[in-house]
Protein backbone atom coordinates (compact mmCIF):
# COMPACT_ATOMS: atom_id res chain seq x y z
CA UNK A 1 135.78 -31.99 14.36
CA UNK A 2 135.16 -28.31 12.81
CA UNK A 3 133.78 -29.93 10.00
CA UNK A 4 133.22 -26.22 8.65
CA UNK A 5 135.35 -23.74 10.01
CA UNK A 6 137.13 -22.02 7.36
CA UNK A 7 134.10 -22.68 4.50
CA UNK A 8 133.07 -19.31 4.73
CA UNK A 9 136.23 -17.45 4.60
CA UNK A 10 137.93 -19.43 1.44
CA UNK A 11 135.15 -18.12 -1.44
CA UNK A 12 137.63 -20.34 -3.79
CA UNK A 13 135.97 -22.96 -2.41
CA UNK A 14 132.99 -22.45 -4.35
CA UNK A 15 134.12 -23.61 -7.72
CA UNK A 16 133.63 -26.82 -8.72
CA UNK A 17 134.35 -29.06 -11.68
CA UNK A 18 133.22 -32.51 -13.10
CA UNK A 19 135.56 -35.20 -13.52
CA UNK A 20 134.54 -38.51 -15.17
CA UNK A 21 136.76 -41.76 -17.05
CA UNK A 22 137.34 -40.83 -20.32
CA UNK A 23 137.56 -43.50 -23.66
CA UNK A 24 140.98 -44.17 -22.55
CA UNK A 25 140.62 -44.12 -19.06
CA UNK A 26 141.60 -40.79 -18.45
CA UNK A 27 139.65 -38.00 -17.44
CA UNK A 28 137.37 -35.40 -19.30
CA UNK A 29 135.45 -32.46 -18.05
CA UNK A 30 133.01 -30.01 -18.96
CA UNK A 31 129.60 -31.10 -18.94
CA UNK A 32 130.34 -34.89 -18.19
CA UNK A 33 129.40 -35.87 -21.65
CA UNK A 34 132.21 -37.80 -22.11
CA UNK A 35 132.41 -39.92 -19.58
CA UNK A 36 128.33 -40.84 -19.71
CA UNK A 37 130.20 -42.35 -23.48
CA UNK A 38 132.50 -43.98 -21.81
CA UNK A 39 130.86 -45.67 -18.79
CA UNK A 40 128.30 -47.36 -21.40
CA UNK A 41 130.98 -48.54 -24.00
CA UNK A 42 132.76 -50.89 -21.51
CA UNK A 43 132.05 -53.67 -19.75
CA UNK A 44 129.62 -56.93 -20.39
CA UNK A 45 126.21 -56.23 -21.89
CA UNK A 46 124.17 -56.66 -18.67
CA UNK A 47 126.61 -54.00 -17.30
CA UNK A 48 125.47 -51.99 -20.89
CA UNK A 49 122.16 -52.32 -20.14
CA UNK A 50 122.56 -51.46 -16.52
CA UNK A 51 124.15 -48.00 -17.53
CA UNK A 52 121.84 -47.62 -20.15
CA UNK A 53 118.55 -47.80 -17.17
CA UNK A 54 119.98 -46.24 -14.55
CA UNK A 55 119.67 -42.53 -13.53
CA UNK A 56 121.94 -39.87 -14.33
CA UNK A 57 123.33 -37.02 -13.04
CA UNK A 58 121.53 -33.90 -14.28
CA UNK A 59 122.81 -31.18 -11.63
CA UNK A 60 124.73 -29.89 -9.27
CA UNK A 61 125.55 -27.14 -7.08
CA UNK A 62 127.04 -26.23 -3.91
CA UNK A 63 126.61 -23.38 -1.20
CA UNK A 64 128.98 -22.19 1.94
CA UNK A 65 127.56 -19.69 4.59
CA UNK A 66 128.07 -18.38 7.66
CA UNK A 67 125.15 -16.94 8.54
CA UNK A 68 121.23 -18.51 9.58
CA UNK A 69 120.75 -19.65 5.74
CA UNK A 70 123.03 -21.23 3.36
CA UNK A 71 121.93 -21.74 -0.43
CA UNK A 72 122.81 -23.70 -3.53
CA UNK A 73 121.32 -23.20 -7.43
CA UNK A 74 120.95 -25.48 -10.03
CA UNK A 75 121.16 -23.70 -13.08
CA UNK A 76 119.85 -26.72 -15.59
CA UNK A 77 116.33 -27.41 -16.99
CA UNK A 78 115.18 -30.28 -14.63
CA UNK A 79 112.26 -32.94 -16.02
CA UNK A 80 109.46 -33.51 -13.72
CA UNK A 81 110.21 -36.91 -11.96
CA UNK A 82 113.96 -36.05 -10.89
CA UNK A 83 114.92 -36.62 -7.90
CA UNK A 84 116.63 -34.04 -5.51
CA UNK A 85 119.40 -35.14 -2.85
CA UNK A 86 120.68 -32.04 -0.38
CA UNK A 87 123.39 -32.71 1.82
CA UNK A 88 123.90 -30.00 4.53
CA UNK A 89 126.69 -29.72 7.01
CA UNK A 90 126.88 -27.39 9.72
CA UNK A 91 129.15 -26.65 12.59
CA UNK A 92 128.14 -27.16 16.28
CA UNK A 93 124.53 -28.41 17.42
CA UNK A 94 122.66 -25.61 16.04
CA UNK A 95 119.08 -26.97 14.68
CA UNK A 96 118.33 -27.21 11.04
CA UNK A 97 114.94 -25.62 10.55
CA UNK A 98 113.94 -26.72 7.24
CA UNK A 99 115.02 -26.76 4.01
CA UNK A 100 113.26 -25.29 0.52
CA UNK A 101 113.68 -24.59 -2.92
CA UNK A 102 112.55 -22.02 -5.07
CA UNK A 103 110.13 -24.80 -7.27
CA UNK A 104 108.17 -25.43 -3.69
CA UNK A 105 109.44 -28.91 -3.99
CA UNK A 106 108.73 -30.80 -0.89
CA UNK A 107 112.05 -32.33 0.90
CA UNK A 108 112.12 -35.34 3.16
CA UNK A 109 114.71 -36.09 5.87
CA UNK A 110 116.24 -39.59 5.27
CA UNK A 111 119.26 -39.15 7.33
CA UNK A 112 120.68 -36.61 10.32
CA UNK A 113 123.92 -37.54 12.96
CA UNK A 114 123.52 -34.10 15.43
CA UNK A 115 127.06 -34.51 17.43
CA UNK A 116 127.29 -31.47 20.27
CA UNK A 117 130.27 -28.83 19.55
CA UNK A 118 131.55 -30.76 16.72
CA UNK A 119 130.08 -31.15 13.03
CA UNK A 120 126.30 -32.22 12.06
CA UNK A 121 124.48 -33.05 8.97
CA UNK A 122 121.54 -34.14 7.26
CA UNK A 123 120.74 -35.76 4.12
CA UNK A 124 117.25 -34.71 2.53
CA UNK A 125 115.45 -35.64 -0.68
CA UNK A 126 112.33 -34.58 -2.95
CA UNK A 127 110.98 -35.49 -6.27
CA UNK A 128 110.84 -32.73 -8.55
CA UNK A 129 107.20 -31.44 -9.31
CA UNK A 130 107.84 -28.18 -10.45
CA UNK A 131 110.59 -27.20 -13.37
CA UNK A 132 110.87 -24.00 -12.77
CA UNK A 133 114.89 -22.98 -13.78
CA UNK A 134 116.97 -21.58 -12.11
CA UNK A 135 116.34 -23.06 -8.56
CA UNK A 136 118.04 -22.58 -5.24
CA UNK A 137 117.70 -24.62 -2.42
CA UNK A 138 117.96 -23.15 0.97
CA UNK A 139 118.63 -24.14 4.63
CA UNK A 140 117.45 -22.16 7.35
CA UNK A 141 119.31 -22.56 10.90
CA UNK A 142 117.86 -21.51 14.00
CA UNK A 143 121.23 -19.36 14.40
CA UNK A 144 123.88 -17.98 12.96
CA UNK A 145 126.65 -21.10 11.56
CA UNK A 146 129.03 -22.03 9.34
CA UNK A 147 126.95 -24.70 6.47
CA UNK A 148 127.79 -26.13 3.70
CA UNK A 149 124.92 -27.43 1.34
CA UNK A 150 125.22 -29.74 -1.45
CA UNK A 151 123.04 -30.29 -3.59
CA UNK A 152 122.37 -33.24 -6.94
CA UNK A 153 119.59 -33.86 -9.24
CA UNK A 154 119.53 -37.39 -10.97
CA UNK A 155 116.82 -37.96 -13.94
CA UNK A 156 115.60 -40.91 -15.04
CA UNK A 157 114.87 -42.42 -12.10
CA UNK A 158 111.52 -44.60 -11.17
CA UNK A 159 108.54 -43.28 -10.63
CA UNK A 160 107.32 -45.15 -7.50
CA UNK A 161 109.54 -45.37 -4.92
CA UNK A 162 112.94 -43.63 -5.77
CA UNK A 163 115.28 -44.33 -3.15
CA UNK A 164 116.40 -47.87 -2.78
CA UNK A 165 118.29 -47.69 0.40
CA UNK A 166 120.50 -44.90 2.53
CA UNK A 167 122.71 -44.04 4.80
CA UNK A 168 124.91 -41.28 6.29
CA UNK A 169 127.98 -41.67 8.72
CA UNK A 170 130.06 -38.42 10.38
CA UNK A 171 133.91 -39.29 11.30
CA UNK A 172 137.16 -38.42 10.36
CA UNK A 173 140.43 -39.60 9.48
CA UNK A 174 142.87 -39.91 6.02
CA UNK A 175 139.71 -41.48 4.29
CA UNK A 176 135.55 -41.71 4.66
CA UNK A 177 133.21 -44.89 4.16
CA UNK A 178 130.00 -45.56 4.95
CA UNK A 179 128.43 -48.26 6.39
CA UNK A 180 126.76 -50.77 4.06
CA UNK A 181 123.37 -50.53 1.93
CA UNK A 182 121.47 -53.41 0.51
CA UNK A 183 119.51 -52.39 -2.24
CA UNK A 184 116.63 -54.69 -3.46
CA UNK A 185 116.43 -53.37 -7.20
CA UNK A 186 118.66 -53.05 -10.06
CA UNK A 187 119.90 -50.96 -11.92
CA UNK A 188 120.68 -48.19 -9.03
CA UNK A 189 122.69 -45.30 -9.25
CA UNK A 190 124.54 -45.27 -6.24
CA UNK A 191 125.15 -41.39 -5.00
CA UNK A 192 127.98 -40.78 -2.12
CA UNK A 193 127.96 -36.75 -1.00
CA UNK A 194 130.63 -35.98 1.00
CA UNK A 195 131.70 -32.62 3.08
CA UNK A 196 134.60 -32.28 4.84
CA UNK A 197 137.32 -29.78 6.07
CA UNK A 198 139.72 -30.90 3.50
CA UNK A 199 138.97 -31.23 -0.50
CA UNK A 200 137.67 -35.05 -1.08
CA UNK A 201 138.59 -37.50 -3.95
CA UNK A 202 136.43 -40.13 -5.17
CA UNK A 203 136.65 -43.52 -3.50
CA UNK A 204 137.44 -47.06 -6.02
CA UNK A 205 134.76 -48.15 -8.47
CA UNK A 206 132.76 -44.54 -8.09
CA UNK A 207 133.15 -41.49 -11.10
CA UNK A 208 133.91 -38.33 -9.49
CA UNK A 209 130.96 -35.56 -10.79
CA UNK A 210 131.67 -32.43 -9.42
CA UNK A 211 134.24 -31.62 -6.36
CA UNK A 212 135.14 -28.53 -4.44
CA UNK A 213 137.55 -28.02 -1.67
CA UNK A 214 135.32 -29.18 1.08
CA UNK A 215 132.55 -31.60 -0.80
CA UNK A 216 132.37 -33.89 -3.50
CA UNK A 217 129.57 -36.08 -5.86
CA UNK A 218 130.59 -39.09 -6.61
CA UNK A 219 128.64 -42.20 -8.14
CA UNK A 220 128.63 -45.76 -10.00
CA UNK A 221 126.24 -47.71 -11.57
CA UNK A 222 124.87 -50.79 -9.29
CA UNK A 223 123.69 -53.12 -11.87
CA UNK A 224 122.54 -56.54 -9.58
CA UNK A 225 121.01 -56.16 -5.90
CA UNK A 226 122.92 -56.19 -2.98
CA UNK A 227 125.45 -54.46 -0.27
CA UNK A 228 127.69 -51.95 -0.95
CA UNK A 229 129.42 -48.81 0.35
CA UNK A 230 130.27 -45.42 -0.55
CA UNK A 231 134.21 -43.91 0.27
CA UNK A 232 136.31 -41.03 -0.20
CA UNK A 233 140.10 -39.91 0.27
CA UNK A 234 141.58 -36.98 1.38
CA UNK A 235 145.30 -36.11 0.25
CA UNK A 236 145.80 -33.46 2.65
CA UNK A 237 145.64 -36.23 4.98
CA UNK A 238 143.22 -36.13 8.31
CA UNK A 239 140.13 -34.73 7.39
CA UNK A 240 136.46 -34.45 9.36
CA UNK A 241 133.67 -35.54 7.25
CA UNK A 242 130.71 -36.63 6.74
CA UNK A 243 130.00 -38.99 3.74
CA UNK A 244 126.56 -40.35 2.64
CA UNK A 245 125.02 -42.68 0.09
CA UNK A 246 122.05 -43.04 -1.13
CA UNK A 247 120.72 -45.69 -4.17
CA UNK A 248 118.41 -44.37 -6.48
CA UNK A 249 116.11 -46.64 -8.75
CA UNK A 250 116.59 -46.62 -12.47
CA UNK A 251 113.54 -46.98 -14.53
């Protein structure tokens, strides 16, 4: 799977847009306003309330390189408390050395699949302490790679223990899913992350935030405890990916 191998050539690839449900169903873009409207004026009143305490996105950027570092910059005023979820995908087995941002946050590695002259990746996360705007987050290889990193802030969440559950899977095929995670706590914002070699589409019941032609943020509101699973489609057909997922607490 050459999860990466044209990302540095095809600089389109570096746009991306947000995409959420509209009043009507449909979509709106822009700064996602509209569908944050929308997702809270359906539904039952628990699922109200749900949206209403659950985090949000604030964020997001993506990077491509092809060199030892690849980078991503969040451009919005972040709140202390915010969580920070970086998804980086490199080709072959070359080792991830670390990965920083500008604010001197502090990231943790929840998840990493490391598969030997194929595709690897690594999910990391950190609470934001510092709110200093702009701020790119870098990863630094031990040589020179193809990378991808993608990068989402989400406010509002809880101030103790932030991520509720997690998991990342590497694979490919016409579609992506992960495996399941059973979160204790509720309301979550459920986060799937996805890179791949062919442009992703959100997977049923998630709101697609921002996309590119090789990643995507998606997420839903998870308003009871229990197991569920993150997807994604490709309609290019057979794609290598890797998708993640990752529940944050609401407050």
């Amino acid at each position: 799977m050459e999860v990466l191998r044209a990302w540095w050539i095809t600089l389109v690839a570096g746009c991306s847009f947000r995409l959420a449900a509209g009043p009507d169903g449909g979509e709106v873009g822009g700064d996602g306003q509209g569908g944050s409207d929308a997702r809270m004026s359906s539904g039952s009143d628990g699922a109200l309330d749900a949206a209403a305490h659950a985090p949000t996105l604030e964020d997001e950027a993506t990077g491509f390189g092809g060199g030892a570092t690849v980078a991503a910059t969040l451009a919005q005023a972040a709140n202390l408390g915010d969580v920070e979820l970086a998804l980086v995908s490199w080709n072959s087995n070359v080792q991830l050395t670390s990965v920083i941002d500008t604010r001197r946050n502090t990231f943790t590695l929840l998840d990493t699949m490391v598969t030997t002259g194929s595709g690897s990746c690594a999910l990391y996360v950190a609470r934001v302490t510092n709110t200093t705007t702009p701020n790119q987050v870098t990863a630094t290889f031990a040589d020179n790679t193809g990378s991808l990193i993608e990068v989402a802030e989400y406010t509002g969440v809880t101030t103790s223990s932030p991520v509720d559950g997690h998991v990342l899977v590497l694979g490919t095929g016409v579609s992506a899913s992960t495996s399941s995670v059973t979160t204790a706590h509720a309301p979550d914002v459920l986060v799937g992350l996805v890179a791949a070699d062919a442009m992703p589409a959100a997977g049923a019941g998630y709101t697609q935030e921002a996309v590119t032609a090789f990643s995507l943020v998606e997420d839903r509101v998870a308003a009871t405890p229990g197991g569920y699973t993150a997807t994604a489609t490709f309609g290019s057909g057979m794609a290598g990916w890797c998708i993640t997922l990752a529940a944050l607490e609401g407050r």
